[in-house]
C-alpha atoms as a PDB file:
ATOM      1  CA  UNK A   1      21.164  36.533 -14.906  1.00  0.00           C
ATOM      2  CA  UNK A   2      23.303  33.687 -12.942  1.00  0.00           C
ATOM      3  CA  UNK A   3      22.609  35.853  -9.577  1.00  0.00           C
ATOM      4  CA  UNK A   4      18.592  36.843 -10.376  1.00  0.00           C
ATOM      5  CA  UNK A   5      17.884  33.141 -11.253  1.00  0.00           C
ATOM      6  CA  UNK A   6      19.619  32.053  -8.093  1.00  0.00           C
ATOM      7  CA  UNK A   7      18.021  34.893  -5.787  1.00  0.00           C
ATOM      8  CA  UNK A   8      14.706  33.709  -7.465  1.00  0.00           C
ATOM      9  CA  UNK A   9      15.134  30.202  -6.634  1.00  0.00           C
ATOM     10  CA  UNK A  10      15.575  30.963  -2.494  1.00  0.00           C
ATOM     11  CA  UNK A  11      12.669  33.541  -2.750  1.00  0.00           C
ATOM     12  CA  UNK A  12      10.437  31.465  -4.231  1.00  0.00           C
ATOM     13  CA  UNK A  13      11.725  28.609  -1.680  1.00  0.00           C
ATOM     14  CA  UNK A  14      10.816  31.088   1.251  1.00  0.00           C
ATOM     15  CA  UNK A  15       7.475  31.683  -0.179  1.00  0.00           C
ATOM     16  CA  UNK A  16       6.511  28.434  -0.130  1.00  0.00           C
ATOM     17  CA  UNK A  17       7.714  27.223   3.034  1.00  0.00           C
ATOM     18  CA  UNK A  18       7.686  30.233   4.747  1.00  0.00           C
ATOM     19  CA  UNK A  19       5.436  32.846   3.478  1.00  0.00           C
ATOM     20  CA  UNK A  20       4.232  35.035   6.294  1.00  0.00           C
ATOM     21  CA  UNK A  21       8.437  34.943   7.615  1.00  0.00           C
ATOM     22  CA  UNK A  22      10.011  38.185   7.052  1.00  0.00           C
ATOM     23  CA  UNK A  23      12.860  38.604   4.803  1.00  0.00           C
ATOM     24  CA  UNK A  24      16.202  40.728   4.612  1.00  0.00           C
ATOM     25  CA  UNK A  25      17.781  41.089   1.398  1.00  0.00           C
ATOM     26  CA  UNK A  26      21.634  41.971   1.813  1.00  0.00           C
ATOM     27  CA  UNK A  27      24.075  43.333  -0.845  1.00  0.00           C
ATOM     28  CA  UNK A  28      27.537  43.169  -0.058  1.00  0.00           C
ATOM     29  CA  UNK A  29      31.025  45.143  -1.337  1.00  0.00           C
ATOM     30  CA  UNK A  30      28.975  48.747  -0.622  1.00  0.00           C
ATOM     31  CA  UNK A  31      32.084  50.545  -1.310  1.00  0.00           C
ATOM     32  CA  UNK A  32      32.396  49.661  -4.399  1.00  0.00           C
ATOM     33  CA  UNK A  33      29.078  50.260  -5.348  1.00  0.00           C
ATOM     34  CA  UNK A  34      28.641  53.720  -2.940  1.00  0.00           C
ATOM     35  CA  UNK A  35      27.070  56.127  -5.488  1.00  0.00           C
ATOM     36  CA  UNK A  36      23.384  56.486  -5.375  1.00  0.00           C
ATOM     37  CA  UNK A  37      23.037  56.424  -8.798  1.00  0.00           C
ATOM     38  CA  UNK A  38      24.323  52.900  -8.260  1.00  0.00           C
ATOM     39  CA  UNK A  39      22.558  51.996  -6.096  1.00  0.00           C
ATOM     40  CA  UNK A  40      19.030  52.848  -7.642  1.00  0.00           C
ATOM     41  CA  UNK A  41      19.882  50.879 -10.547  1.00  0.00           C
ATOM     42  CA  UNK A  42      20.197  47.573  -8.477  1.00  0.00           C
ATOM     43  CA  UNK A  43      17.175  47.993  -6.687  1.00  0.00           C
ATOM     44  CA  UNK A  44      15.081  48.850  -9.809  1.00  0.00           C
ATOM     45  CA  UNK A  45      16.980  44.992 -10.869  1.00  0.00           C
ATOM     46  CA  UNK A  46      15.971  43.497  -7.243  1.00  0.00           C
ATOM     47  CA  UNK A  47      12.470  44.759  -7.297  1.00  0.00           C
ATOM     48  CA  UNK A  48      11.578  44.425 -11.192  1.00  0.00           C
ATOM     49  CA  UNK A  49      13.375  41.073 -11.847  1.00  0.00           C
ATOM     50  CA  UNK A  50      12.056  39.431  -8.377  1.00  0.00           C
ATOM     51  CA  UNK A  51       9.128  41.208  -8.126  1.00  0.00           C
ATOM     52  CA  UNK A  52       9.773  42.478  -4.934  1.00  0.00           C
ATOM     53  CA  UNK A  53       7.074  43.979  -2.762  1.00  0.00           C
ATOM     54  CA  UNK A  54       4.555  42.558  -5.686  1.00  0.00           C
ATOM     55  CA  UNK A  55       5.376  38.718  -5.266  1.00  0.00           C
ATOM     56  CA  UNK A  56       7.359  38.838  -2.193  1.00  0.00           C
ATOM     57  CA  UNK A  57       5.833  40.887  -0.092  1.00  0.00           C
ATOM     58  CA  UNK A  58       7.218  39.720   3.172  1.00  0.00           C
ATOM     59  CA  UNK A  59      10.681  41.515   2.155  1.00  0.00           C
ATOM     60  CA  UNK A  60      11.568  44.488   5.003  1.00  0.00           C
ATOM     61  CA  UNK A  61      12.302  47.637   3.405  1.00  0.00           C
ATOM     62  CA  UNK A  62      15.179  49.597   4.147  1.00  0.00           C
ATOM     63  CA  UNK A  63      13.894  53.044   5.329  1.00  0.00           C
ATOM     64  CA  UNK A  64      17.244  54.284   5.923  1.00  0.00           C
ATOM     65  CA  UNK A  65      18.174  54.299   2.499  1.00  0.00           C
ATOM     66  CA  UNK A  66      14.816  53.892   0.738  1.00  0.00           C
ATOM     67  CA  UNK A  67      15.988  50.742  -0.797  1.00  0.00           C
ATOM     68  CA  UNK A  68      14.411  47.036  -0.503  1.00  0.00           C
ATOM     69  CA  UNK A  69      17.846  45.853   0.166  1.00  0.00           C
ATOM     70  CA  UNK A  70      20.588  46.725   3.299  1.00  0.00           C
ATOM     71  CA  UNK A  71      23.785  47.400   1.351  1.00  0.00           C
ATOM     72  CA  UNK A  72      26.584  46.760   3.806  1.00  0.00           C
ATOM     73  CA  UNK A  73      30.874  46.275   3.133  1.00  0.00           C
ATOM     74  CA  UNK A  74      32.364  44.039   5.176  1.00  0.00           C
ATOM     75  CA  UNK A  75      35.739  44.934   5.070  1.00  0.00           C
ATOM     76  CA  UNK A  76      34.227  48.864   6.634  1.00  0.00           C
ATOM     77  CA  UNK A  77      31.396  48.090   8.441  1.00  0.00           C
ATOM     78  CA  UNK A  78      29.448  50.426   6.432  1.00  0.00           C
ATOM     79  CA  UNK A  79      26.039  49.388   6.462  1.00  0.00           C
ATOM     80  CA  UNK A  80      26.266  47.025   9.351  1.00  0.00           C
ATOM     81  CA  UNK A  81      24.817  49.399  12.087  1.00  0.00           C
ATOM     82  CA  UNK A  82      21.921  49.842  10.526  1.00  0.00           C
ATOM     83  CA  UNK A  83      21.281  45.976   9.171  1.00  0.00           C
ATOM     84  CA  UNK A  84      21.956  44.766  12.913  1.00  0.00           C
ATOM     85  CA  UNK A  85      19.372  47.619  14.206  1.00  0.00           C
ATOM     86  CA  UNK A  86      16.621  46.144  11.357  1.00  0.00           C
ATOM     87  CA  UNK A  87      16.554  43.004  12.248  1.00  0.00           C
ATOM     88  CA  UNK A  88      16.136  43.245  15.851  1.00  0.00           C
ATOM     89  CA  UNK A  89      13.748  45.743  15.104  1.00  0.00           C
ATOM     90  CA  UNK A  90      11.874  42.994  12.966  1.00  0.00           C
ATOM     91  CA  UNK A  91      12.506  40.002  15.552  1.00  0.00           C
ATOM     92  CA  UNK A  92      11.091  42.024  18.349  1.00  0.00           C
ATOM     93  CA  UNK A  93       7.748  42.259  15.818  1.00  0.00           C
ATOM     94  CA  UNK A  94       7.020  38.846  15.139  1.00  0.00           C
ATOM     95  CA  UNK A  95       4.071  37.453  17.443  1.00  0.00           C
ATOM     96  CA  UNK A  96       6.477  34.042  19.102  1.00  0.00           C
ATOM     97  CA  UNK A  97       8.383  36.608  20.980  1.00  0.00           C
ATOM     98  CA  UNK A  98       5.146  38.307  22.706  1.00  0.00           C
ATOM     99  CA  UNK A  99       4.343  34.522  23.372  1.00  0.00           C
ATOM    100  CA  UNK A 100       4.237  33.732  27.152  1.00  0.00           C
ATOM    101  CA  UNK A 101       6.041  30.559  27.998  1.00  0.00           C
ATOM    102  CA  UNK A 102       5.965  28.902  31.403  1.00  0.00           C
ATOM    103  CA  UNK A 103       8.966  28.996  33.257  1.00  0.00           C
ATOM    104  CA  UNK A 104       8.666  24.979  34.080  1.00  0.00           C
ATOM    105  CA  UNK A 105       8.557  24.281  30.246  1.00  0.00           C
ATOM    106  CA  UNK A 106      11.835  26.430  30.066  1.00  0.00           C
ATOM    107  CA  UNK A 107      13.033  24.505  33.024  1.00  0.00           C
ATOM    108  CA  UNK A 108      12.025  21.035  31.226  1.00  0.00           C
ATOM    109  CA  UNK A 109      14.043  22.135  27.784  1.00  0.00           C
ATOM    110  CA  UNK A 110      17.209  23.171  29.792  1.00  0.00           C
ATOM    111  CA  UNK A 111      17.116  20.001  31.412  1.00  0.00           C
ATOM    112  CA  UNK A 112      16.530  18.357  27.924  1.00  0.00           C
ATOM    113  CA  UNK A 113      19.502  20.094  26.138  1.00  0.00           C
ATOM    114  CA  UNK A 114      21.672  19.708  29.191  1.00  0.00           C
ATOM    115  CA  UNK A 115      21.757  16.099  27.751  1.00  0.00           C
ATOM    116  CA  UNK A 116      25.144  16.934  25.566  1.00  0.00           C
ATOM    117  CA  UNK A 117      26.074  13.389  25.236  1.00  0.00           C
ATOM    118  CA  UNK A 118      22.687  12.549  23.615  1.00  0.00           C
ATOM    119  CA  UNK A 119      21.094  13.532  20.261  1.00  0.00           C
ATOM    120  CA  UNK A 120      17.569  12.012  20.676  1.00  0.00           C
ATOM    121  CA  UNK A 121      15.493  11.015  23.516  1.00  0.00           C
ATOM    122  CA  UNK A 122      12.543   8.922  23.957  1.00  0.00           C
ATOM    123  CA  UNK A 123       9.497  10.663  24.244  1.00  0.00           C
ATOM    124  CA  UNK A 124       8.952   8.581  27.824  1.00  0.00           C
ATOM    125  CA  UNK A 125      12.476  10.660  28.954  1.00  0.00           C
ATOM    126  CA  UNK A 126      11.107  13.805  28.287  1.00  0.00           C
ATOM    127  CA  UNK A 127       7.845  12.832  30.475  1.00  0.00           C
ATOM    128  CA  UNK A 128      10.373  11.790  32.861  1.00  0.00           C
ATOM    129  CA  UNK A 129      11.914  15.501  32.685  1.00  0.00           C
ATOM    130  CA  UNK A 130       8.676  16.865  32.672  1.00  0.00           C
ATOM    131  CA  UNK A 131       6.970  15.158  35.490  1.00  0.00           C
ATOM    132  CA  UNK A 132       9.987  16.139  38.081  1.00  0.00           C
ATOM    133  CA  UNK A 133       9.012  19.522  37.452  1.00  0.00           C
ATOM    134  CA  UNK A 134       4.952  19.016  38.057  1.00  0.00           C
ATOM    135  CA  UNK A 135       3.798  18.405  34.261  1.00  0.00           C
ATOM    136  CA  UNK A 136       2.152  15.546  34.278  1.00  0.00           C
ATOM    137  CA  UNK A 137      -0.587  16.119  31.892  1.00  0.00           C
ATOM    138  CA  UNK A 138       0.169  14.508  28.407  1.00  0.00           C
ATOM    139  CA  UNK A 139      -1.616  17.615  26.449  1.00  0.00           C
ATOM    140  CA  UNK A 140       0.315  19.778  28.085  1.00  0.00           C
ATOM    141  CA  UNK A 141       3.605  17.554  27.054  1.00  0.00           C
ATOM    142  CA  UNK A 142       2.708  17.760  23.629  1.00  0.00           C
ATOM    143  CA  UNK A 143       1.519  21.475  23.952  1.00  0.00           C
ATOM    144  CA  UNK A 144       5.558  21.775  24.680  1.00  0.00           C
ATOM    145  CA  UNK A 145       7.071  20.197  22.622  1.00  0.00           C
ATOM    146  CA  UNK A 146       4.506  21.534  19.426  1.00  0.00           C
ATOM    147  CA  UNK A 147       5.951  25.151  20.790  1.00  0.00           C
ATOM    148  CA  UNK A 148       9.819  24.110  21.115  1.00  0.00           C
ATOM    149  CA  UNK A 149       9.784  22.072  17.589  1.00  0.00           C
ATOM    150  CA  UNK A 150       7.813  25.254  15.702  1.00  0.00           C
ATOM    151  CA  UNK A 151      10.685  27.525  17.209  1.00  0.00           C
ATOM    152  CA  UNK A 152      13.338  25.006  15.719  1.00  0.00           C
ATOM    153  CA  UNK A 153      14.794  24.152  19.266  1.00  0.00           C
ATOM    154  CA  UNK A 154      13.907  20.582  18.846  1.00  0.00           C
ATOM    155  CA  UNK A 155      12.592  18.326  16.387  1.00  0.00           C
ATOM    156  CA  UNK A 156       9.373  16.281  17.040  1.00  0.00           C
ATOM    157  CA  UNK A 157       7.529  15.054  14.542  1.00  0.00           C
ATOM    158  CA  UNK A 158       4.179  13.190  15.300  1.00  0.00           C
ATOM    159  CA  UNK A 159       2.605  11.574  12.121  1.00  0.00           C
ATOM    160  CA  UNK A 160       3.134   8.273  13.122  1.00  0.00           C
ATOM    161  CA  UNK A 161       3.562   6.815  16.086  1.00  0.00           C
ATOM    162  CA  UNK A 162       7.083   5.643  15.747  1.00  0.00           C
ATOM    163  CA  UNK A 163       8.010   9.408  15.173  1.00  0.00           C
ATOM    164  CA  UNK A 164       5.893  10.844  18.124  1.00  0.00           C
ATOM    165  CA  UNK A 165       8.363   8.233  20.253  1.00  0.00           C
ATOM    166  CA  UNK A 166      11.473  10.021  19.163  1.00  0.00           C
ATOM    167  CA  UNK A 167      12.263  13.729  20.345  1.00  0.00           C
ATOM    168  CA  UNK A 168      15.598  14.707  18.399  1.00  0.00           C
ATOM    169  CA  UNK A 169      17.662  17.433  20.259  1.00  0.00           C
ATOM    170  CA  UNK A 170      20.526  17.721  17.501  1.00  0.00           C
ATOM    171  CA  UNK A 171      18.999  18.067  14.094  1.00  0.00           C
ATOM    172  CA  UNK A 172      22.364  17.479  12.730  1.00  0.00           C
ATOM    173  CA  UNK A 173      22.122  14.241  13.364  1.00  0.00           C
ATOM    174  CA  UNK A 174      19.154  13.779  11.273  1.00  0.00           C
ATOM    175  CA  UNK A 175      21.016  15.424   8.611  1.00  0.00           C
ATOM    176  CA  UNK A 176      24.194  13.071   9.156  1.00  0.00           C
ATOM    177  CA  UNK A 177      21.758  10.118   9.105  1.00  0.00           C
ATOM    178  CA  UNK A 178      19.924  10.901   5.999  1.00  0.00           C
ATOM    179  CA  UNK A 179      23.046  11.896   4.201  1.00  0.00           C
ATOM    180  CA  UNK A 180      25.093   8.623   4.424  1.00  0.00           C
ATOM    181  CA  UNK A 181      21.887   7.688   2.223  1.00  0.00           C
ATOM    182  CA  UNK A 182      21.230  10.415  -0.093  1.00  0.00           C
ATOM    183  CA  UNK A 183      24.771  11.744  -1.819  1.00  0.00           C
ATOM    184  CA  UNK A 184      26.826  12.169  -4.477  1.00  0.00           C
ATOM    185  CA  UNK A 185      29.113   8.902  -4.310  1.00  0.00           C
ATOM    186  CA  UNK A 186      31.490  10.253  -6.529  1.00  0.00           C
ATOM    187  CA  UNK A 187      31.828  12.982  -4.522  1.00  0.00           C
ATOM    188  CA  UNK A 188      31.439  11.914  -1.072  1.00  0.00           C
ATOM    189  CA  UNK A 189      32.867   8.240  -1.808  1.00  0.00           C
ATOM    190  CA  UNK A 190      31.913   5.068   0.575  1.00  0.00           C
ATOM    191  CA  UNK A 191      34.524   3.485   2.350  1.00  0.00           C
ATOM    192  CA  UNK A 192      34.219  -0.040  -0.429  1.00  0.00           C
ATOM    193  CA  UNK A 193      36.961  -2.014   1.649  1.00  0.00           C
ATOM    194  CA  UNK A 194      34.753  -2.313   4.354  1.00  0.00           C
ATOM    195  CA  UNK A 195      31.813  -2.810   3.011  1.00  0.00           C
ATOM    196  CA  UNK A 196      33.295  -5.320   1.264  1.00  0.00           C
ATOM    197  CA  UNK A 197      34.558  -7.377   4.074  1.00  0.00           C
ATOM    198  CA  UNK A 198      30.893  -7.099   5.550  1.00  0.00           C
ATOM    199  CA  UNK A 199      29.023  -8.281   2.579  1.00  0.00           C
ATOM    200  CA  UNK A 200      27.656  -5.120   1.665  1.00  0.00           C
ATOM    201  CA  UNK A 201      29.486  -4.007  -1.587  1.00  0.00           C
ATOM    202  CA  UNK A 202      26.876  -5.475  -3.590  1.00  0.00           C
ATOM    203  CA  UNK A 203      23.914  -2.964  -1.786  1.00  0.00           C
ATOM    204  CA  UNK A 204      25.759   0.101  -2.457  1.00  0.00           C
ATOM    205  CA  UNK A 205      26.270  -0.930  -6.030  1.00  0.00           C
ATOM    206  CA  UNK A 206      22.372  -1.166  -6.169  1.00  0.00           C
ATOM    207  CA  UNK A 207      21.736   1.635  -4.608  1.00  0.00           C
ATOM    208  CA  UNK A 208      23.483   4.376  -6.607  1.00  0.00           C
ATOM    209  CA  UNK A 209      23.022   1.966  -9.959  1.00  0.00           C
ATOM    210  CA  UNK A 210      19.178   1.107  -9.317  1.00  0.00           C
ATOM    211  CA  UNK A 211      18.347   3.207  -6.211  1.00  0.00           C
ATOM    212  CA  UNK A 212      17.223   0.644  -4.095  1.00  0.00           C
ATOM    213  CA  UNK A 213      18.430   0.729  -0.650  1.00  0.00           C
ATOM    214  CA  UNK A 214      18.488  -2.660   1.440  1.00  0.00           C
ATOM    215  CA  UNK A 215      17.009  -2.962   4.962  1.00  0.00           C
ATOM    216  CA  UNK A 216      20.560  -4.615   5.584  1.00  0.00           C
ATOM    217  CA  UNK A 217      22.526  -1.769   4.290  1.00  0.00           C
ATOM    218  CA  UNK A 218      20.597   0.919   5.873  1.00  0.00           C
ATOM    219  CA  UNK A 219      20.313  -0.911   9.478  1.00  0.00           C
ATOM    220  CA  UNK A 220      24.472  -1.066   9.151  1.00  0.00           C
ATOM    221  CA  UNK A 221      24.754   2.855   8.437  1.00  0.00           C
ATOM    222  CA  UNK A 222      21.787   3.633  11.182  1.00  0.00           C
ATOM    223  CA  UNK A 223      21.839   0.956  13.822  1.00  0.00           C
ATOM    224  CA  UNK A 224      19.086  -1.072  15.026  1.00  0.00           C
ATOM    225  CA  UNK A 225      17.906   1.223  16.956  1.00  0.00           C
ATOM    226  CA  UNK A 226      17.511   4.180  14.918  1.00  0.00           C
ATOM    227  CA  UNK A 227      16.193   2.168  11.612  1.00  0.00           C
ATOM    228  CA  UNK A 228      12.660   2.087  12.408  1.00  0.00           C
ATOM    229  CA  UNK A 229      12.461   6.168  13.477  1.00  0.00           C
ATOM    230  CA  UNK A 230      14.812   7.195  10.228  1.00  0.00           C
ATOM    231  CA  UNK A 231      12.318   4.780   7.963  1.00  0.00           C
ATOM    232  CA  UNK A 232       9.628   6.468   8.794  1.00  0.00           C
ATOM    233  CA  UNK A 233      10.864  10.128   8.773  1.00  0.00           C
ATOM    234  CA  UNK A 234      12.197   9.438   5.009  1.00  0.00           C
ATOM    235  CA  UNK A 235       8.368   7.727   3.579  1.00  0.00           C
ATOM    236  CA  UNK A 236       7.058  11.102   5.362  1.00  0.00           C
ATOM    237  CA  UNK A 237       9.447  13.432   3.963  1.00  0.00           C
ATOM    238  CA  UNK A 238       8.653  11.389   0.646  1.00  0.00           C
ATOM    239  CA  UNK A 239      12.738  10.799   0.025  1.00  0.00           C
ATOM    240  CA  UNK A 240      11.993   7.094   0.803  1.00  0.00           C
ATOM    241  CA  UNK A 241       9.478   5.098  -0.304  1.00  0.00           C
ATOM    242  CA  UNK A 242       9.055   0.664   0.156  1.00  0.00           C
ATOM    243  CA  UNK A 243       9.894  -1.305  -2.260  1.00  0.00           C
ATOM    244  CA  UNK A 244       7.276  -4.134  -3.001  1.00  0.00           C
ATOM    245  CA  UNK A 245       8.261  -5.908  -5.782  1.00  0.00           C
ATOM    246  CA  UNK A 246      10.726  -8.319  -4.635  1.00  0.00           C
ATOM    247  CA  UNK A 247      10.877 -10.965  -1.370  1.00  0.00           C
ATOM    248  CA  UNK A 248      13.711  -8.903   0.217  1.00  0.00           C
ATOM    249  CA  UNK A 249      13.019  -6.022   2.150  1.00  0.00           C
ATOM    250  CA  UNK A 250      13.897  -3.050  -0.762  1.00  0.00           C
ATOM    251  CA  UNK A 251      13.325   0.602  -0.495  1.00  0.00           C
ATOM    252  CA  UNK A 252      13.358   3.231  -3.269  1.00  0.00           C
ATOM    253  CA  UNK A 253      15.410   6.052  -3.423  1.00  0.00           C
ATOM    254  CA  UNK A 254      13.444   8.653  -6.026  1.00  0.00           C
ATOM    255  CA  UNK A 255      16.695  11.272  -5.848  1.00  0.00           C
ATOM    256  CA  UNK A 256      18.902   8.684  -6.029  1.00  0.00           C
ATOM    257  CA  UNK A 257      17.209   7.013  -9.584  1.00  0.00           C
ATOM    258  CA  UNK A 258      19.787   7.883 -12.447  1.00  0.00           C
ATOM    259  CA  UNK A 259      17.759   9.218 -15.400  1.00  0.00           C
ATOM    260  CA  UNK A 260      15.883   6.584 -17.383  1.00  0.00           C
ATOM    261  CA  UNK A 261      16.410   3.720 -15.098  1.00  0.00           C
ATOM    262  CA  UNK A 262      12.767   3.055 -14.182  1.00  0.00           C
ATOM    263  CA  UNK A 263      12.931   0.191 -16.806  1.00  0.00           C
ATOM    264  CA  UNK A 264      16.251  -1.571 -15.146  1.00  0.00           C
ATOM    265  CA  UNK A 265      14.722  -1.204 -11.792  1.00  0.00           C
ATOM    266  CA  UNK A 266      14.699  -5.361 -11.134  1.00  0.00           C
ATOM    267  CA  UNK A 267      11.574  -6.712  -9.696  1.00  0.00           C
ATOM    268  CA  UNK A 268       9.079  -4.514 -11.336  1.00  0.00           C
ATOM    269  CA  UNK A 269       7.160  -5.319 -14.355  1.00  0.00           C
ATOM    270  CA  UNK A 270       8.910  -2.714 -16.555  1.00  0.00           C
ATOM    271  CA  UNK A 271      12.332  -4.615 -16.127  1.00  0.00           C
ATOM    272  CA  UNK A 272      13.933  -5.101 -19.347  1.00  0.00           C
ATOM    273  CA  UNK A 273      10.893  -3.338 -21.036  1.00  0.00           C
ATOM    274  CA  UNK A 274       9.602  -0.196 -22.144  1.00  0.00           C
ATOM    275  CA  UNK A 275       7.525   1.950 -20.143  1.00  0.00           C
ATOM    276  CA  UNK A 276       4.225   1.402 -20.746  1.00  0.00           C
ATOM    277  CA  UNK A 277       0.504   2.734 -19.547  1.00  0.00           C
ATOM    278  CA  UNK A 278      -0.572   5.871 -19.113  1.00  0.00           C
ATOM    279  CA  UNK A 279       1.849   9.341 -19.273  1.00  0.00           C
ATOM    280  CA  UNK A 280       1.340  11.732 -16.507  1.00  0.00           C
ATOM    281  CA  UNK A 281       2.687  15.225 -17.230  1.00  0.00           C
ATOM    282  CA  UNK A 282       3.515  17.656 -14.636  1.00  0.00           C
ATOM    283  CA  UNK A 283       2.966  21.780 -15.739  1.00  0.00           C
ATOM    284  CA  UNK A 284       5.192  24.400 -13.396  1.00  0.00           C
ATOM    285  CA  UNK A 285       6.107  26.493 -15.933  1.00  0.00           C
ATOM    286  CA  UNK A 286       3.347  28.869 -14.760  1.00  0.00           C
ATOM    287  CA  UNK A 287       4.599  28.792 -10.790  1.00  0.00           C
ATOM    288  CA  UNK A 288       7.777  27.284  -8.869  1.00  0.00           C
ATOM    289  CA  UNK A 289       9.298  23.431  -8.682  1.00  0.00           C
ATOM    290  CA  UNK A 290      11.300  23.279  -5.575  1.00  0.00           C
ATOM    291  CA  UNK A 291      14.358  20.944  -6.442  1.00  0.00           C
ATOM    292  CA  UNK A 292      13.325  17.530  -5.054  1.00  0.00           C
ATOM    293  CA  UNK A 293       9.815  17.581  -5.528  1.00  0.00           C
ATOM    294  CA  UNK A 294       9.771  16.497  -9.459  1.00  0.00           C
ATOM    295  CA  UNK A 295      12.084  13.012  -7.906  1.00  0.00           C
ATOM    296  CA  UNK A 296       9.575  12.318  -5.364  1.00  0.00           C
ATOM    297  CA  UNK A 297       6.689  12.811  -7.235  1.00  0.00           C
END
């Protein structure tokens, strides 16, 4: 039950993110699990529990061994042959790879990515790029970058105009960024000694006890530089939103608010009260909450 309510979780993830992208559903340990009798019973699990091929329809069958999974054993090979042959098969299907790109926008994202040392450029850098190899024209910029950032090569974003200025080449980073915000500190601890000595013990605390981040605090883990671009990218995403209840310059942290504490956040009109007004009340049970939604709603 552990396995099906965890399998559901990612298809239902895919679905909604995703749902025209093709899926492969691997089983592993085939050896141990080799007789067709076996076998039969797990996919009548797969595709009656997850509603395979009903629900999911963008799963790729396995016509090999009639099965809507690819059993394979690592420690053999078994199985592998055939996986690796499916999925170029299905790669060499999907409609980006018939695309025709031009060789100078190639020649303009080598150039890009040849930029090791960096892990965002301005967007006037990339024009720069662009224009030594005759594109000039701004649609046609933006034409490029839409195509590299749908493929996943880059990340460009262009809601806002602070955004459209910033054309990450290492998503990592992004994740880095975002993460010395958003984590378990009693997992992934803070380094208090320091913070300390630069007068920012006291914003951590109120972060992970009220889940307010401070301008202050966030411009020391981000720079400058970066705070305006990572500001914005959060209040899109929804993981951030501003804080307007107090003088200083506050920002709320739904994923970071421990249970109940919407009365102790300070500031608001429901500190040191109960919550009062109207009660809003949210009904998935008939569909699929992605984790993080029900914080930043």
């Amino acid at each position: 039950e552990t396995t099906i309510r965890y399998l559901k979780f990612w298809m239902n993830s895919v679905n909604l993110h995703a749902s025209e992208a093709p899926v492969i559903l691997v089983g592993t340990f085939y050896e141990e699990v080799e007789a067709q009798v076996k076998l039969e019973r797990i996919e009548k699990l797969v595709t009656g529990k997850l509603e395979i091929g009903v629900k999911f329809k963008q799963v790729i069958r396995n016509l090999d061994n009639d099965l809507m999974f690819f059993p394979i054993d690592n420690r053999t090979g078994k199985g592998i042959d055939s996986l690796r042959s499916n999925i170029e098969l299905v790669t060499r299907g999907q409609d980006f790879m018939h695309r025709l790109v031009s060789s100078r926008w190639m020649c303009c994202l080598d150039k890009m990515l040849q930029l090791q040392h960096r892990s965002w450029i301005y967007l006037r850098d990339v024009k720069g790029i662009a224009n030594g190899l005759s594109i000039s024209n701004s649609e046609e910029i933006n034409s490029m970058l839409a195509l590299f950032h749908e493929l996943g090569v880059i990340f460009h974003l262009t809601t806002t105009e602070i955004l459209r200025d910033v054309v990450t080449l290492k998503p990592q980073w992004l994740i880095d960024s975002l993460s010395r915000v958003i984590r378990d500190g009693r997992i992934h601890a803070f380094e208090m000694d320091t913070l300390e000595k630069v007068g920012l013990r006291g914003d951590v605390d109120q972060l992970f006890d009220c889940a307010l981040a401070s301008q202050d605090l966030l411009e020391y883990w981000w720079g400058k530089e970066h705070l305006n671009f990572l500001l914005d990218l959060m209040r899109q995403a929804l993981l951030l939103s501003d804080w307007n209840f107090r003088s200083e310059n506050l920002f709320l942290v739904p994923s970071l608010a421990p249970p109940g504490s919407v009365q102790q956040l300070p500031g608001s009109d429901l500190e040191g009260k109960g919550c009062v007004g109207s009660t809003c009340v949210f009904d998935f049970s008939a569909s699929f909450l992605p984790i993080g939604v029900f914080q930043r709603l």
